[in-house]
N, C-alpha and C. Protein backbone atom coordinates (compact mmCIF):
# COMPACT_ATOMS: atom_id res chain seq x y z
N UNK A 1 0.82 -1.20 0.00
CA UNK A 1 0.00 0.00 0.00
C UNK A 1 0.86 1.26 0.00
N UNK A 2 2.15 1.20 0.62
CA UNK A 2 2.79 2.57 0.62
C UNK A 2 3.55 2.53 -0.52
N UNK A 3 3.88 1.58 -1.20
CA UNK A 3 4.49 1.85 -2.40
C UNK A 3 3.38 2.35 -3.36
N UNK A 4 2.12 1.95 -3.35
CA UNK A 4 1.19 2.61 -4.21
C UNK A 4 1.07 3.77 -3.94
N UNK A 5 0.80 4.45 -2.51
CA UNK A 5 0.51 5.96 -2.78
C UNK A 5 1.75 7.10 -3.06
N UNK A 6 3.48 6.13 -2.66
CA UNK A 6 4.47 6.68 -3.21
C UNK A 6 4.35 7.16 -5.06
N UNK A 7 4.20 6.24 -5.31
CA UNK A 7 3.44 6.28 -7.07
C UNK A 7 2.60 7.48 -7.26
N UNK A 8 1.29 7.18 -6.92
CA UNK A 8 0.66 8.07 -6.87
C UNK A 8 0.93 9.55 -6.72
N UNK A 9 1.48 9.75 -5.81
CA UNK A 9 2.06 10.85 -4.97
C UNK A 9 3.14 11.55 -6.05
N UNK A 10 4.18 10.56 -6.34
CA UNK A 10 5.04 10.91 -7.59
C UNK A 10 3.74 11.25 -9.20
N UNK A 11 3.38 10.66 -9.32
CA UNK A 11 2.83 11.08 -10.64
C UNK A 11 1.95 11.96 -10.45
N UNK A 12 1.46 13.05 -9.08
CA UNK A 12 0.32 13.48 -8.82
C UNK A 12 1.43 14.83 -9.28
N UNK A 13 2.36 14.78 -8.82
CA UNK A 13 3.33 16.02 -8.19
C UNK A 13 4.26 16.06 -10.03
N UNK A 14 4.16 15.16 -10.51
CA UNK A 14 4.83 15.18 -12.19
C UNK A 14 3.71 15.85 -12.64
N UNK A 15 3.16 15.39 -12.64
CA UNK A 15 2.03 16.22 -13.23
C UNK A 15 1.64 17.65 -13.23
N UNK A 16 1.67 17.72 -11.43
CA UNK A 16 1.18 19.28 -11.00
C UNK A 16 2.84 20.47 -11.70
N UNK A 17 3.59 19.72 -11.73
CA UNK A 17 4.81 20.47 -12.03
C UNK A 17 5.28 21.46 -13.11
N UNK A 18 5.23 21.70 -13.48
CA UNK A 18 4.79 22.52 -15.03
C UNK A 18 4.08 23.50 -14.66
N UNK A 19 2.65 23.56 -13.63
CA UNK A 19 1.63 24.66 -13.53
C UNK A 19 2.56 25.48 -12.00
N UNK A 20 3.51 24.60 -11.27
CA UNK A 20 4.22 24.90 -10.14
C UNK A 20 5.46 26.19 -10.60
N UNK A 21 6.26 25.64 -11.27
CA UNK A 21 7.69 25.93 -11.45
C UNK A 21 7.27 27.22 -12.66
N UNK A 22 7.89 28.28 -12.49
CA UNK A 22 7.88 29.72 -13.01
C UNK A 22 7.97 29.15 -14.69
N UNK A 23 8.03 30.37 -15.32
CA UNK A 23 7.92 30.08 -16.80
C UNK A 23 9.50 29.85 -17.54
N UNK A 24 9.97 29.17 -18.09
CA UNK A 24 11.37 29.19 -18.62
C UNK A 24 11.69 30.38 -19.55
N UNK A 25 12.70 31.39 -19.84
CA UNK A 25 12.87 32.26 -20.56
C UNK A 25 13.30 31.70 -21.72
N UNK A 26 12.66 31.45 -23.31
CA UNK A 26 12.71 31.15 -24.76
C UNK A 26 14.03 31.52 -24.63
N UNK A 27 14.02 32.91 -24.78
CA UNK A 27 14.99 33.98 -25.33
C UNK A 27 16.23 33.58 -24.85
N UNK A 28 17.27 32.17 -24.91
CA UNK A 28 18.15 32.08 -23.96
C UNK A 28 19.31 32.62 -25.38
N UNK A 29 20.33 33.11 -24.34
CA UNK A 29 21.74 33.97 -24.61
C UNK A 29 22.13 32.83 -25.65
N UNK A 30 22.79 33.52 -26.83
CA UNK A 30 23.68 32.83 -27.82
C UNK A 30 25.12 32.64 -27.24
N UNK A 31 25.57 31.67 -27.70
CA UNK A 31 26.76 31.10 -26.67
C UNK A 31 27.67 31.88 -27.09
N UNK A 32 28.93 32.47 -26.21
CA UNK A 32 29.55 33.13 -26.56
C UNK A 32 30.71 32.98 -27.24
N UNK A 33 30.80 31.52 -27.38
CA UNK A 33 31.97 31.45 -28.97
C UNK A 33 31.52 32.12 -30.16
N UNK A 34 30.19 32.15 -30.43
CA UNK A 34 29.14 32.14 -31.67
C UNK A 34 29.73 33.88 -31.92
N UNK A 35 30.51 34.69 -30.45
CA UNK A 35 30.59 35.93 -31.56
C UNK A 35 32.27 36.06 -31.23
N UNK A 36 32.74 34.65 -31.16
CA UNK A 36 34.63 35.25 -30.80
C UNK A 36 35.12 34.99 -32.37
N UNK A 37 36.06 35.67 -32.60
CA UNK A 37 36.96 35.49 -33.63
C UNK A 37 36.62 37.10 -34.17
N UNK A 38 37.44 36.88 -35.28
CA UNK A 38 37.73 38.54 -35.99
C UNK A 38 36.98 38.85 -36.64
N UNK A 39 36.41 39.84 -36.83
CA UNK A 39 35.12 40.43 -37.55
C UNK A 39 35.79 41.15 -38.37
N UNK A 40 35.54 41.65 -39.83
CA UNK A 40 35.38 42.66 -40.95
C UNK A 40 34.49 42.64 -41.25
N UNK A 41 34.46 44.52 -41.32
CA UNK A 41 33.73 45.48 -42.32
C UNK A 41 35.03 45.40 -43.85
N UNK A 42 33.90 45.08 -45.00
CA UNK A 42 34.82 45.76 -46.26
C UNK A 42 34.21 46.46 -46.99
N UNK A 43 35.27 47.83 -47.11
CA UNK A 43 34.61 49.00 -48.00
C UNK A 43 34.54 48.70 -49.30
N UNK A 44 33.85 49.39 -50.10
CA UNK A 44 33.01 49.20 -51.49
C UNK A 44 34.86 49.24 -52.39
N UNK A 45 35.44 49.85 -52.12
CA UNK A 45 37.13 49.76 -52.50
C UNK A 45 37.67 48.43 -52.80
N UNK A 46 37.31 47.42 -51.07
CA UNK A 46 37.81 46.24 -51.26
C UNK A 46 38.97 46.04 -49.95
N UNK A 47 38.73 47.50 -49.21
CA UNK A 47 39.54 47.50 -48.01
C UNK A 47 38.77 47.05 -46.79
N UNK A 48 39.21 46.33 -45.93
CA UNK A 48 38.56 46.29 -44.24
C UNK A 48 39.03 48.05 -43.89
N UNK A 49 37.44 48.34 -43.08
CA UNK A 49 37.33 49.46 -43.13
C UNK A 49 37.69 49.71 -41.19
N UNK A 50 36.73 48.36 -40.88
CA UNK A 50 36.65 47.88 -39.26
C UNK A 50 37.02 46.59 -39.61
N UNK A 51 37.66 46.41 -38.01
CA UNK A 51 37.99 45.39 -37.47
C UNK A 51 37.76 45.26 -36.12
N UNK A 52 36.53 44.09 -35.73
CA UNK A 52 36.37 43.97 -34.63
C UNK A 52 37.00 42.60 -33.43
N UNK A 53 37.79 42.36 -33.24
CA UNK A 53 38.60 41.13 -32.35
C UNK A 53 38.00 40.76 -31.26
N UNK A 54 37.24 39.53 -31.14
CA UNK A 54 36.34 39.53 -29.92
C UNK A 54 36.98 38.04 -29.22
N UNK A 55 37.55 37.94 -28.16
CA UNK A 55 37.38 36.69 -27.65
C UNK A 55 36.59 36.20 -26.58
N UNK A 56 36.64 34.95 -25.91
CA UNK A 56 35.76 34.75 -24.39
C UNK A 56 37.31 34.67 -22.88
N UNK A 57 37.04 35.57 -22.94
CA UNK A 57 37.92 35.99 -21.68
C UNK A 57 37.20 35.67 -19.94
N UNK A 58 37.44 34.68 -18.96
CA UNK A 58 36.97 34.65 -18.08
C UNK A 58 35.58 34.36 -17.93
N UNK A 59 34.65 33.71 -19.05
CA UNK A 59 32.97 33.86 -18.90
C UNK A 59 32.46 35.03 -19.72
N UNK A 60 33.18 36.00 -20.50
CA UNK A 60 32.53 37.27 -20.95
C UNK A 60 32.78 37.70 -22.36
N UNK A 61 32.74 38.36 -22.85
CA UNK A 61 33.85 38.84 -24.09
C UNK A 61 34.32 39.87 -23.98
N UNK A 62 35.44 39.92 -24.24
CA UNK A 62 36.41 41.05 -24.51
C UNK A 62 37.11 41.34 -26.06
N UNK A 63 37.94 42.09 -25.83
CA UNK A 63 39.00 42.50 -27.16
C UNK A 63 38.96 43.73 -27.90
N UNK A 64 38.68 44.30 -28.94
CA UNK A 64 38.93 45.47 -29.34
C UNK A 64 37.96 45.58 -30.36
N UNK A 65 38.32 47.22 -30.72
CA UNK A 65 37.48 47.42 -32.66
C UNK A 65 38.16 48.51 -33.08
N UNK A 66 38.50 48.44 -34.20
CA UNK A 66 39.33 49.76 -34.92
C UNK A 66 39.04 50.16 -35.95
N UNK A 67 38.55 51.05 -36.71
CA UNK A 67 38.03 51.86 -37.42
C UNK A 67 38.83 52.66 -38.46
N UNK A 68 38.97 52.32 -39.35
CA UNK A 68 39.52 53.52 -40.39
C UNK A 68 38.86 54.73 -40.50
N UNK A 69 40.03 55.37 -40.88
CA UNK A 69 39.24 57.28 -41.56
C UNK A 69 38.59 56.71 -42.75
N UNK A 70 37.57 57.09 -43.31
CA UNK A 70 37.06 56.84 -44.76
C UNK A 70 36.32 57.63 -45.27
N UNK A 71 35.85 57.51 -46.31
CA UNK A 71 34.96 58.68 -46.97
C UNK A 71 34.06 57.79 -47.41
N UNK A 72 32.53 58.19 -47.49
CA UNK A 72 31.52 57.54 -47.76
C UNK A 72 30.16 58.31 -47.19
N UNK A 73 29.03 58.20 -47.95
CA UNK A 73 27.42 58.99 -47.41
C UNK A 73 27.17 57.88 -46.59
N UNK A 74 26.36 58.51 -45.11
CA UNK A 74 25.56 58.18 -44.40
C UNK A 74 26.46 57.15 -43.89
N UNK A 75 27.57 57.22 -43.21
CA UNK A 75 28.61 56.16 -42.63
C UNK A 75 28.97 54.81 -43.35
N UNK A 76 28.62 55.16 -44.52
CA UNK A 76 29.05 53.93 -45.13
C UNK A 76 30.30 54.22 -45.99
N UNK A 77 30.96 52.85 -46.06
CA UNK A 77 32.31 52.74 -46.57
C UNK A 77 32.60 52.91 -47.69
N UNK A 78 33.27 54.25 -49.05
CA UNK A 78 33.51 53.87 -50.27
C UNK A 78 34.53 54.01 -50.23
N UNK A 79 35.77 54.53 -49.87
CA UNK A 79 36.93 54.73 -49.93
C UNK A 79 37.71 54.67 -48.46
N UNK A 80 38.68 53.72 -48.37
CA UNK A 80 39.57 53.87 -46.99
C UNK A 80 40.47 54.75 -47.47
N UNK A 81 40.92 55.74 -46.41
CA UNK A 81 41.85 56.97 -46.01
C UNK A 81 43.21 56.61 -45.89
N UNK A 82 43.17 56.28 -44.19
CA UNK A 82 43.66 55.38 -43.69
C UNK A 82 43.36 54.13 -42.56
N UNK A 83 43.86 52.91 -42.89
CA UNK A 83 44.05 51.77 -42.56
C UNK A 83 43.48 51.93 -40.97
N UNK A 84 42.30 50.62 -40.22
CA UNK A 84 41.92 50.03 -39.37
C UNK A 84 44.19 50.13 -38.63
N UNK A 85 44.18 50.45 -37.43
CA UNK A 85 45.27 50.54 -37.05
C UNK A 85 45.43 50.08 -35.20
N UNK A 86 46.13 49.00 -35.25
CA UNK A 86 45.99 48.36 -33.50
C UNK A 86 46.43 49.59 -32.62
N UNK A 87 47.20 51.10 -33.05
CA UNK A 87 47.98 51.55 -32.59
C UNK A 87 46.17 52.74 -32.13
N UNK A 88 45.26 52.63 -32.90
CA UNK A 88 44.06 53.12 -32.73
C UNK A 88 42.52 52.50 -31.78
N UNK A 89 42.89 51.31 -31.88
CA UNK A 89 42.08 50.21 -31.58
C UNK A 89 41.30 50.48 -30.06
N UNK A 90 40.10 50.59 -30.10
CA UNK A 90 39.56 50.95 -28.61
C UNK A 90 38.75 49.54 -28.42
N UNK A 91 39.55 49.76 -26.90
CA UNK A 91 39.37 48.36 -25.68
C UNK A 91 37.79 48.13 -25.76
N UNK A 92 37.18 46.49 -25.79
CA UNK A 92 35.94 46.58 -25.64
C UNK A 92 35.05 47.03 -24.16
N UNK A 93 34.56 47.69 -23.57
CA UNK A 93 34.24 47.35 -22.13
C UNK A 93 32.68 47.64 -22.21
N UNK A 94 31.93 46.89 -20.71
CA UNK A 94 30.53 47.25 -21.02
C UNK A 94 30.18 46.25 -21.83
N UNK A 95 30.70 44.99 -22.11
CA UNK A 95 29.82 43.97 -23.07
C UNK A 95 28.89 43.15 -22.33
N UNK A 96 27.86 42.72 -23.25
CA UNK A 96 26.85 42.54 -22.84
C UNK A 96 26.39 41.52 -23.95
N UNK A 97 25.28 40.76 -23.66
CA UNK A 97 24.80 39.58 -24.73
C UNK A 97 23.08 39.11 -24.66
N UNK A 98 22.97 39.66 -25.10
CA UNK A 98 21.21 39.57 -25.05
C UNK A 98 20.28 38.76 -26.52
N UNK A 99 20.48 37.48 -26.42
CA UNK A 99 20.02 36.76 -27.38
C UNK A 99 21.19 36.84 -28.55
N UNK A 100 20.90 37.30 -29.63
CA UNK A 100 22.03 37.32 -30.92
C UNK A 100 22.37 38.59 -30.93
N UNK A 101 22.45 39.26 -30.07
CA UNK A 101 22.82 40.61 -30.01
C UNK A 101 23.88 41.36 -29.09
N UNK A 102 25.01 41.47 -29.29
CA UNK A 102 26.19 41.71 -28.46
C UNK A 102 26.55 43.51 -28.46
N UNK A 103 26.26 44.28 -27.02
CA UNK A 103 26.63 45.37 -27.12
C UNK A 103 27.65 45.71 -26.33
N UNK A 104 28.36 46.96 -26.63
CA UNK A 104 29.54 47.39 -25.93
C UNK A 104 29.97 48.96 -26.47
N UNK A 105 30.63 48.99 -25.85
CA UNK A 105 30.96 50.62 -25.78
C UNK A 105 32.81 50.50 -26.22
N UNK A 106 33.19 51.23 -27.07
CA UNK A 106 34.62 51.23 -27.63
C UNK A 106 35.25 51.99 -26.83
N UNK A 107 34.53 53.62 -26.45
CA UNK A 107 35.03 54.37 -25.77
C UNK A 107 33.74 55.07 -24.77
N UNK A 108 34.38 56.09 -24.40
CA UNK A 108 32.78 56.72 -23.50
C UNK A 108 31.76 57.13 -24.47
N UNK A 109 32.40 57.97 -25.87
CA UNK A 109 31.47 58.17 -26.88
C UNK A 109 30.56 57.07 -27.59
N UNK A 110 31.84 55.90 -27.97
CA UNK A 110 31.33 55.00 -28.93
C UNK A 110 30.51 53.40 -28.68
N UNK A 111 29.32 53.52 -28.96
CA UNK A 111 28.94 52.68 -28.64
C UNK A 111 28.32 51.82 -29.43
N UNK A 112 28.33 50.41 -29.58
CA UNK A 112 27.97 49.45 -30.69
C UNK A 112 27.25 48.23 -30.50
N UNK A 113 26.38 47.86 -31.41
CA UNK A 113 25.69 46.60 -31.04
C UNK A 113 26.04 45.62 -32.45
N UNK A 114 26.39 44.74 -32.10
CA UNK A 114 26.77 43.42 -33.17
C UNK A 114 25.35 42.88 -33.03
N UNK A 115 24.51 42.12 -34.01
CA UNK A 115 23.84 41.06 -33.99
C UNK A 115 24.08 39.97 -35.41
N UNK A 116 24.27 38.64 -34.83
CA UNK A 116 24.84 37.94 -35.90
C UNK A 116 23.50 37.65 -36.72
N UNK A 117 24.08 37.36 -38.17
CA UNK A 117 23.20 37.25 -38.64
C UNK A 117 22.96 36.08 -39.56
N UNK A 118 24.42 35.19 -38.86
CA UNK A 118 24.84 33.73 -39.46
C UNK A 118 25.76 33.17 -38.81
N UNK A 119 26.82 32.15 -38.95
CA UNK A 119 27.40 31.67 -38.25
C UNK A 119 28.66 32.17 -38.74
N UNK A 120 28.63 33.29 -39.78
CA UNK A 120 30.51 33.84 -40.58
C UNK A 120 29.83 35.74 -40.71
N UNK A 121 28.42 35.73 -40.52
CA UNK A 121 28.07 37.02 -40.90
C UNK A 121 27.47 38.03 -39.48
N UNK A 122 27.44 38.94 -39.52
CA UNK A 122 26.83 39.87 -38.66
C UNK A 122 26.42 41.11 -38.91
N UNK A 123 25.66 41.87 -38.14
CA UNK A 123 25.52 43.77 -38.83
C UNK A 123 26.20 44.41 -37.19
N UNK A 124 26.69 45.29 -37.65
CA UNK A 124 27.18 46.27 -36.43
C UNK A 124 26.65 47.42 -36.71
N UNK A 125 26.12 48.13 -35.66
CA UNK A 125 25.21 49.36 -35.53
C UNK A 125 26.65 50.00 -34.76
N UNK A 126 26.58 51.21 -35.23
CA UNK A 126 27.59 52.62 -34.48
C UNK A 126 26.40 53.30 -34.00
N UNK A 127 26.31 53.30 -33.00
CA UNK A 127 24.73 53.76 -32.19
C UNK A 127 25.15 55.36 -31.84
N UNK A 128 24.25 56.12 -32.29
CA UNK A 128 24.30 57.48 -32.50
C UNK A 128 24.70 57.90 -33.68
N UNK A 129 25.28 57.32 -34.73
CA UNK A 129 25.47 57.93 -36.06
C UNK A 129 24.23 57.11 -36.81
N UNK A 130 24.68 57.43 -38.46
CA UNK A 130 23.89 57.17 -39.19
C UNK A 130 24.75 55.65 -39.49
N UNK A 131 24.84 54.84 -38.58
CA UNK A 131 25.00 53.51 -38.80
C UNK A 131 24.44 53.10 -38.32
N UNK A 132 23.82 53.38 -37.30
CA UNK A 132 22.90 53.09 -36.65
C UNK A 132 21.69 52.67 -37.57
N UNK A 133 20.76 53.27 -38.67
CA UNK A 133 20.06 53.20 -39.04
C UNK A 133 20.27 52.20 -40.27
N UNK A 134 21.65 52.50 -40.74
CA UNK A 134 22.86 51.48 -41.61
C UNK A 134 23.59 50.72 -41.49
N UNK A 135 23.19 49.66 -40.78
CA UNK A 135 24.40 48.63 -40.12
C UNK A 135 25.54 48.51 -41.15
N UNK A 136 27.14 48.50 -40.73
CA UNK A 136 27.82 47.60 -41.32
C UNK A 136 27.70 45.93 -41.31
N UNK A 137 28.30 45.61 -42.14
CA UNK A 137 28.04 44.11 -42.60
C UNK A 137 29.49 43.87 -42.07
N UNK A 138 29.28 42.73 -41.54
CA UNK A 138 31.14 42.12 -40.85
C UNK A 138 30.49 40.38 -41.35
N UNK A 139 32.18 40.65 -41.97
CA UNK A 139 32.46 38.94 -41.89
C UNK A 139 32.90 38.16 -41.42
N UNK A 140 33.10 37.04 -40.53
CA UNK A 140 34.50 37.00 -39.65
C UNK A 140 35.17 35.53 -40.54
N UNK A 141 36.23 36.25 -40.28
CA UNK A 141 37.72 35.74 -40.55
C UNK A 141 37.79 34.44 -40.57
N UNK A 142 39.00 33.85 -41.65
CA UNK A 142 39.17 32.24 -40.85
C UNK A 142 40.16 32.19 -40.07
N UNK A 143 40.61 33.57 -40.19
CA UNK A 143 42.18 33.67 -39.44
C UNK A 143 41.79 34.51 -38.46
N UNK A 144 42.80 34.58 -36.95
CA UNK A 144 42.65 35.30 -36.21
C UNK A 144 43.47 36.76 -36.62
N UNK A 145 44.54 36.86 -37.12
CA UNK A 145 44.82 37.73 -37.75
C UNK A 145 44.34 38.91 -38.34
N UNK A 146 44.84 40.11 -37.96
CA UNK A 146 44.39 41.43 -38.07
C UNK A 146 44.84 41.52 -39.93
């Protein structure tokens, strides 16, 4: 008899469980390899315009993004100036990961949101310019190499 209402008891409580236990969040975080390795922007030229270097440092991401001078309407790339440069490169800090969408701040001004948009592709928003409204397109690399 007590093994029956153990049963019972178990399948009463399997059951009730689902209407018990809070709701699971869908929206779970894209893993954070999915945005490490080297990202390019290439200008309509044929130059990397940006370069974004992301690795998983400690549980998080870190690494850099560097930006060429260029000429182009509405922040987009037709001509590089001069060259994406490590000697320019602002530290990532402030990253963050919210589904397929990775934000961070380059400097106090600059601030950016990656969302991938494949497993080699992504758009990067320069949040406050007109990239914002124009994502760049980044490809990432097979090489870690700048």
């Amino acid at each position: 008899m007590k093994t029956f209402l153990f049963v019972v008891t178990t399948a009463v409580l399997a059951a009730a469980l689902p209407c018990i236990l809070p709701a699971q969040n869908n929206t779970a975080d894209q893993p954070l390899v999915d945005f490490a390795g080297t990202w390019r922007g290439i200008c309509q030229d044929g130059n990397p315009f940006v370069i974004l270097s992301i690795k998983v440092s400690g549980g998080a991401l870190a690494g850099d993004i560097t930006i060429a001078n260029m000429q182009g309407g509405n922040g987009q790339c037709a001509t590089v100036i001069d060259p994406p440069s490590p000697d320019h490169a602002m530290k990532i800090d402030g990253a963050r990961v919210r589904g397929n969408v990775f934000s961070f701040q380059g400097s106090q001004k600059a601030r950016f949101e990656m969302s991938l948009a494949g497993t080699q592709t992504a758009r990067l928003k320069f949040l406050g310019t007109p990239v914002e409204d124009a994502p760049w397109k980044l490809v990432k690399s097979a090489d870690s190499s700048r």
